[in-house]
Protein backbone atom coordinates (compact mmCIF):
# COMPACT_ATOMS: atom_id res chain seq x y z
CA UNK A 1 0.79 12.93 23.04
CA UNK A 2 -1.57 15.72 21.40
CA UNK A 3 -0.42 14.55 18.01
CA UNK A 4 -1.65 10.83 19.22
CA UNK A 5 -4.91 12.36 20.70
CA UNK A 6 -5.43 14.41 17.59
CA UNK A 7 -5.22 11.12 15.47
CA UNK A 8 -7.13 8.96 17.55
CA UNK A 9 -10.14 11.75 17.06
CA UNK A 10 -9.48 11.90 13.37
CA UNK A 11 -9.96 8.21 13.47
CA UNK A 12 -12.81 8.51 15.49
CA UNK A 13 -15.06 11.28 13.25
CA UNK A 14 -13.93 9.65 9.95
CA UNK A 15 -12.16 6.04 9.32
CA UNK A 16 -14.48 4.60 12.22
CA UNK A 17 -17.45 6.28 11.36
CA UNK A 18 -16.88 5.47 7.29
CA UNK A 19 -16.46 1.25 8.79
CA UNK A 20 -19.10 1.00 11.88
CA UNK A 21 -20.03 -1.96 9.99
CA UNK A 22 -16.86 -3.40 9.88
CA UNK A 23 -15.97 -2.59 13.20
CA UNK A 24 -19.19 -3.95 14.64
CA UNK A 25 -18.64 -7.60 12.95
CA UNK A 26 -15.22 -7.92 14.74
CA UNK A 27 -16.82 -6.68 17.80
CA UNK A 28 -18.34 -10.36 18.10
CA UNK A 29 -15.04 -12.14 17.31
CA UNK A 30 -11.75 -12.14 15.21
CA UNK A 31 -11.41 -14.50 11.70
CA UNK A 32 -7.51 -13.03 10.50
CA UNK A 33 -6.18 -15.29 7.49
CA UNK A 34 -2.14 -14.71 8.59
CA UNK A 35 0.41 -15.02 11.54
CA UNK A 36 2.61 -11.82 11.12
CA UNK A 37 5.58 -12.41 12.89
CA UNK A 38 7.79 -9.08 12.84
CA UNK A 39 10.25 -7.05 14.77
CA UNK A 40 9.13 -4.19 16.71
CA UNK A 41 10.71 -1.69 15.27
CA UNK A 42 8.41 1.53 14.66
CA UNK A 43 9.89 1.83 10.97
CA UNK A 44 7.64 -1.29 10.15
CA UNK A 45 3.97 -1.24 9.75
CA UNK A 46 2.34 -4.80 8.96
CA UNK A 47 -0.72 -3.63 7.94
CA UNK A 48 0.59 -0.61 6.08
CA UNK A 49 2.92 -2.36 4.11
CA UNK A 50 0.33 -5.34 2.84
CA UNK A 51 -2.14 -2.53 3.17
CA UNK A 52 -4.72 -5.12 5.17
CA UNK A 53 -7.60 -4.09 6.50
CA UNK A 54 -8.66 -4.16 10.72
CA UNK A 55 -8.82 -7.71 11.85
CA UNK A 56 -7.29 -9.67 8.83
CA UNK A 57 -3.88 -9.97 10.40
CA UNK A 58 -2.93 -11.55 13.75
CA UNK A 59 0.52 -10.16 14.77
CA UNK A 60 3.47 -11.02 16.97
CA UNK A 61 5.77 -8.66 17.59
CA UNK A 62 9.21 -7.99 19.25
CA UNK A 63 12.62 -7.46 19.05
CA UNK A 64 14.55 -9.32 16.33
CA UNK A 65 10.61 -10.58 15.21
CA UNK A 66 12.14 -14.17 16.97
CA UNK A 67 10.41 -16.84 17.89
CA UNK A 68 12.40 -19.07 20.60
CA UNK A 69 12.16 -23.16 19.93
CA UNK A 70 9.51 -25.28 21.39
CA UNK A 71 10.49 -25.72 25.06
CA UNK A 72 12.71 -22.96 25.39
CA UNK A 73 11.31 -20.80 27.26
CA UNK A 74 7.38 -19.69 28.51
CA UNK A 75 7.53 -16.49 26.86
CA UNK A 76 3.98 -15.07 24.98
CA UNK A 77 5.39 -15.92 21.48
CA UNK A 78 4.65 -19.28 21.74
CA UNK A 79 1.44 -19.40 23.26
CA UNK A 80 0.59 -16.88 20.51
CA UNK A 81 1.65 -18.82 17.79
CA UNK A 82 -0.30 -21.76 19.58
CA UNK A 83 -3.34 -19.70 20.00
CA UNK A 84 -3.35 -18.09 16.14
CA UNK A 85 -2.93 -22.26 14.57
CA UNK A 86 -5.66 -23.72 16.79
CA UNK A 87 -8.09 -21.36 17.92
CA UNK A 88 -8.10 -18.97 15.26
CA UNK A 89 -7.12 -21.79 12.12
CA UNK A 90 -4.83 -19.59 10.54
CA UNK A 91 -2.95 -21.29 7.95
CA UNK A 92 -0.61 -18.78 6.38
CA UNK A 93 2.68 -17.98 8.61
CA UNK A 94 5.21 -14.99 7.34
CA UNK A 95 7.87 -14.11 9.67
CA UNK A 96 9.28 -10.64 8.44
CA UNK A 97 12.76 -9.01 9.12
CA UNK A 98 13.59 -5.77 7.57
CA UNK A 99 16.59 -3.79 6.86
CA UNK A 100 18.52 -1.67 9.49
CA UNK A 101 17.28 -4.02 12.49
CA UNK A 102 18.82 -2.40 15.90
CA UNK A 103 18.20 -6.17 17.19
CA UNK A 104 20.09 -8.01 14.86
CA UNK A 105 22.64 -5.34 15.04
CA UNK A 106 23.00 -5.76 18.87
CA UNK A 107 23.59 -9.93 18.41
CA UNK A 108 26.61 -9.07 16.08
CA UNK A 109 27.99 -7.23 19.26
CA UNK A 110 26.33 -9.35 22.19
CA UNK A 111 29.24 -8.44 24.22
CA UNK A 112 28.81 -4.61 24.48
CA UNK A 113 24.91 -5.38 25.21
CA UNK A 114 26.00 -7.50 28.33
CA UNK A 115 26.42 -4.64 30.60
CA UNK A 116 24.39 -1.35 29.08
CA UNK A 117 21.08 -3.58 28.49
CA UNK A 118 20.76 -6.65 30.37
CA UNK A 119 17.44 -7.51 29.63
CA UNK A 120 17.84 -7.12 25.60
CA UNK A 121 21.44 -9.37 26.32
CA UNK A 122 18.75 -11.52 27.67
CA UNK A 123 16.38 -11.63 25.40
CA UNK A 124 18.91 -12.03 22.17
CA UNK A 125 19.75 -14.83 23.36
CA UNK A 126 16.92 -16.76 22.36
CA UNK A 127 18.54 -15.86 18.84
CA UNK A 128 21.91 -17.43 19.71
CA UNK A 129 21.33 -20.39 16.64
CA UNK A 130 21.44 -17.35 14.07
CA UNK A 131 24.94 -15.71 15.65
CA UNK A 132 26.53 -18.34 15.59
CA UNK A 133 25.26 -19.05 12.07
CA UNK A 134 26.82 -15.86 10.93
CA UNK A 135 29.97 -16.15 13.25
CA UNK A 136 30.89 -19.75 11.58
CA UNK A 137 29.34 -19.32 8.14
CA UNK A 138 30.13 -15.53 6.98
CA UNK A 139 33.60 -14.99 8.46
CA UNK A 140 34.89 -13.94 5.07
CA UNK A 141 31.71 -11.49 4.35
CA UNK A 142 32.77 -8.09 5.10
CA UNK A 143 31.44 -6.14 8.52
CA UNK A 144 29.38 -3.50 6.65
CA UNK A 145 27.59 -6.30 4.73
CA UNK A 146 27.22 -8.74 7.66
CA UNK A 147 23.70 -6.92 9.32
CA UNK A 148 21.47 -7.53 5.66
CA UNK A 149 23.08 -11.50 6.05
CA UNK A 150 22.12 -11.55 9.85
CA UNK A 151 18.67 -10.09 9.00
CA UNK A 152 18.08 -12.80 5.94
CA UNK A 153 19.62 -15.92 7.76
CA UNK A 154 17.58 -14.94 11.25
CA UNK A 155 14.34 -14.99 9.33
CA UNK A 156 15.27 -18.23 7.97
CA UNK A 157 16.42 -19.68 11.64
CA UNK A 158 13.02 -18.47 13.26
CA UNK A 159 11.18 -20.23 10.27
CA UNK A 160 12.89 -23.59 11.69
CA UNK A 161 11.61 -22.73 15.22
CA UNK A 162 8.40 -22.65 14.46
CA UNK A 163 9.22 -25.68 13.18
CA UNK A 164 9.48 -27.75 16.12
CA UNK A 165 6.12 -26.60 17.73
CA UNK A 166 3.70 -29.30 17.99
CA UNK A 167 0.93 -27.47 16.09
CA UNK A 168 2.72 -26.52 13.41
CA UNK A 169 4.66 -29.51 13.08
CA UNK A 170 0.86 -31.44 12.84
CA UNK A 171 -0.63 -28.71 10.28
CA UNK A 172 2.69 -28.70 8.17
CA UNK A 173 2.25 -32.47 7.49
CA UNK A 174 -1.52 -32.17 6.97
CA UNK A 175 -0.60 -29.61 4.29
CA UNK A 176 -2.70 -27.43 6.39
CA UNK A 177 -0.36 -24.73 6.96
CA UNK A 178 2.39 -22.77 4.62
CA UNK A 179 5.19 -20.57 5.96
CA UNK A 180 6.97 -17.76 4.38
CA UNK A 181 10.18 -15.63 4.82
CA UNK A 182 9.83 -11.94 4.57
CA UNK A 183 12.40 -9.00 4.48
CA UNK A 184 11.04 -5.49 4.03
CA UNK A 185 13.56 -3.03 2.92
CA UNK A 186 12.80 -0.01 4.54
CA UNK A 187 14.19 3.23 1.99
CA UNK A 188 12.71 0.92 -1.32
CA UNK A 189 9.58 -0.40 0.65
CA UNK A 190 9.94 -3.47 -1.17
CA UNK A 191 9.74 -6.86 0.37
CA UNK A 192 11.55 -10.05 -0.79
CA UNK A 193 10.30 -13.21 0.03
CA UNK A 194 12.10 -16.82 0.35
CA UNK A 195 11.76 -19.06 -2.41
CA UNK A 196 12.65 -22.70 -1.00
CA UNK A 197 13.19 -23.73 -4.50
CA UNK A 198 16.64 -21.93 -5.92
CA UNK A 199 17.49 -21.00 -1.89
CA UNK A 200 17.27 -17.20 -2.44
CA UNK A 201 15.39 -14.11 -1.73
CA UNK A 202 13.36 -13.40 -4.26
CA UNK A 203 10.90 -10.74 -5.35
CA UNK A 204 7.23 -11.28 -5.28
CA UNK A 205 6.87 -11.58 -8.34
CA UNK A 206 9.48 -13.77 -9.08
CA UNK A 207 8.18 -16.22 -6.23
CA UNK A 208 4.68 -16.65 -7.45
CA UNK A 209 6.47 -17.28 -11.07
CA UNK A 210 8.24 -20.34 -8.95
CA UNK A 211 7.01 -23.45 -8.97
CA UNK A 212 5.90 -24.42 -5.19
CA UNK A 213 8.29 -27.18 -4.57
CA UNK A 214 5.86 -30.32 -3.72
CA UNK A 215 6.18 -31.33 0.02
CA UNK A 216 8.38 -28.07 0.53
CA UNK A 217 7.72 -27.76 4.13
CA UNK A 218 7.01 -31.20 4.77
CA UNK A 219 8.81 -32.84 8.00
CA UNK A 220 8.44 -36.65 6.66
CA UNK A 221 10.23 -36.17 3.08
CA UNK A 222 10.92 -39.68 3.42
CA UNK A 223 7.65 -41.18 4.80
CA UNK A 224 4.86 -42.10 3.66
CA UNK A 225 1.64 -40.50 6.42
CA UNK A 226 1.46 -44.34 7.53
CA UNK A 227 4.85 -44.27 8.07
CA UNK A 228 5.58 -40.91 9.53
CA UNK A 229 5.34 -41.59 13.11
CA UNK A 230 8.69 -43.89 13.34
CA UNK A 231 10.54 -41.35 11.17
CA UNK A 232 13.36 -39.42 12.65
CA UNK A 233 13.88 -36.10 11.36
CA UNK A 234 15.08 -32.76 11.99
CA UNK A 235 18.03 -33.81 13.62
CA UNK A 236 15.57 -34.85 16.66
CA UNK A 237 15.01 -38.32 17.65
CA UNK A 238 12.59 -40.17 20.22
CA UNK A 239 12.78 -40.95 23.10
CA UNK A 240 13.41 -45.01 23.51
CA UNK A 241 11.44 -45.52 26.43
CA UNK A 242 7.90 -43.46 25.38
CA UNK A 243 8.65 -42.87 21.75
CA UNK A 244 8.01 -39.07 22.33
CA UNK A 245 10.29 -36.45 21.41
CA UNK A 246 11.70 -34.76 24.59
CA UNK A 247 11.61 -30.86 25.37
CA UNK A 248 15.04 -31.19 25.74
CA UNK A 249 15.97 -32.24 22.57
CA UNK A 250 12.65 -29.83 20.84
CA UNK A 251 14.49 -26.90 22.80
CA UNK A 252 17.58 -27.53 20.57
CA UNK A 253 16.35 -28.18 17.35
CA UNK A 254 18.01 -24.99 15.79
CA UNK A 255 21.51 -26.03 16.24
CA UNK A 256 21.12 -29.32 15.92
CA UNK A 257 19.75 -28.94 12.54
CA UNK A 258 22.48 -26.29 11.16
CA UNK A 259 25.01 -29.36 9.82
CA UNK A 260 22.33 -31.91 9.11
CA UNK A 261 19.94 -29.96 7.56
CA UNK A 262 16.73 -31.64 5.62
CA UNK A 263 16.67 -30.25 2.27
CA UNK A 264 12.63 -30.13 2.30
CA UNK A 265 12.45 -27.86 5.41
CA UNK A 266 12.56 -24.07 4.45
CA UNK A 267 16.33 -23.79 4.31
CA UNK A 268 18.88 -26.53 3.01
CA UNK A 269 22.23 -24.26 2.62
CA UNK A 270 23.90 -21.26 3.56
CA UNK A 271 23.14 -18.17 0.97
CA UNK A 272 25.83 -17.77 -1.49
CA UNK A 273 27.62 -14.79 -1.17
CA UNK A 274 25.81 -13.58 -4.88
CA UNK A 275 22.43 -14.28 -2.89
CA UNK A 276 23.76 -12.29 0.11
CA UNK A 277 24.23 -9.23 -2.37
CA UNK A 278 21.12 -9.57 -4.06
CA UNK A 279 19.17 -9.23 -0.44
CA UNK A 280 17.60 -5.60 -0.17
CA UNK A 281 18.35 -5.30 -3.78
CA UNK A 282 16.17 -7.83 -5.34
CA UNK A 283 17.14 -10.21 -7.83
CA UNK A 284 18.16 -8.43 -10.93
């Protein structure tokens, strides 16, 4: 604590003092530009690693940086996510995993958690789309290389769940909104990205050399806008008797979606096991 209270009067007699004006303009109300969805791990700084300043990043954070389907459950994430789209009009989303995650590394092992840590059994199982993703997909990938796969393909899954949220369903199809796939590398301090195009983490600066893929994140591929209300798509159909789609079928989305998956959504495959090498390495 008296390194903490030490800081906070550091940050008091100099970085406050040198931005009063800064920090008296966000005193009458927030404008951040991006959703930062990451894990809560204390090895990860948001704002250190993209270097943003006070009040230009709205942040959700927890364990395993997941974000459960539409309709699963009334946790905060949701209504955050809800809150940052409409209220605030963000329009850039990155969910961000990084290397090492104690989270992911408990859901390759949910058994042993079931017992010592109830609540985190609990709570990882919001992220039960991406285990069994792993358990079915990467059976032949080697234990020691499994947790950098797990990190990668969860990043991917919660991508999809934000997916089936109302909001961001609406924005996506407006072309009002643009999501991206983060995983920070902790000993580098590099971050790859997810380029939708070759299926692949990438490095930044191989993804803004990447053509943006028209209608990447678009949930009609199909439709026309006229047309896009009696489309059916990921994996989720309506309801015959109201033509609405149902919580129950919004709350599995994720699975549903893992064998009939829409190739303009942010993932259409399984990473190759050359991608899965190149993640935390970059693309070399």
């Amino acid at each position: 604590m008296k390194k903490l209270i030490e800081g906070l009067h550091r940050f008091q007699a100099g970085y406050f003092k040198s931005h009063q004006d800064l920090f008296e303009s966000l005193s009458h109300g927030q404008n951040p530009r991006i959703l930062f969805i990451t894990c809560s791990d204390s090895r990860i700084d948001p704002n250190l690693i993209t270097q943003a300043n006070v009040g230009e990043l709205f942040v959700i954070r927890n364990a395993g940086n997941i974000i459960p389907p539409f309709g699963a459950t009334n946790g905060g994430e949701g209504a955050a996510v809800e809150y940052a789209i409409a209220a605030l009009g963000i329009e850039q989303v990155i969910v961000c995993g990084h290397s090492h995650c104690g989270a992911m590394k408990g859901l390759l092992k949910m058994s042993k958690l079931a017992e010592d840590m109830p609540l985190v059994y609990e709570w990882l199982k919001q992220a039960e789309a991406t285990r069994r993703l792993i358990k079915e997909n990467y059976s032949h990938v080697p234990e020691e290389n499994l947790l950098r796969i797990t990190v990668a393909e969860n990043v991917l899954t919660q991508l999809e769940n934000l997916s089936t949220y109302p909001i961001i369903r609406s924005r996506l199809h407006q072309g009002k909104l643009s999501l991206h796939g983060w995983v920070y590398n902790i000993e580098r301090g590099e971050v790859l990205t997810y380029d939708p195009v070759i299926h692949d983490f990438v490095t930044l600066e191989q993804r803004n050399n990447s053509p943006e893929p028209e209608y990447i994140y678009n949930l009609y591929p199909s439709c026309s806008v006229s047309q896009a209300e009696g489309c059916r798509t990921y994996g989720i159909e309506e309801d015959n008797n109201n033509h609405n789609i149902t919580h129950h079928q919004i709350a599995h989305t994720a699975t549903h979606t893992q064998n009939n998956r829409n190739p303009n959504l942010p993932r259409s495959n399984r990473l190759s096991q050359e991608q899965a090498e190149r993640i935390y390495r970059g693309s070399r």
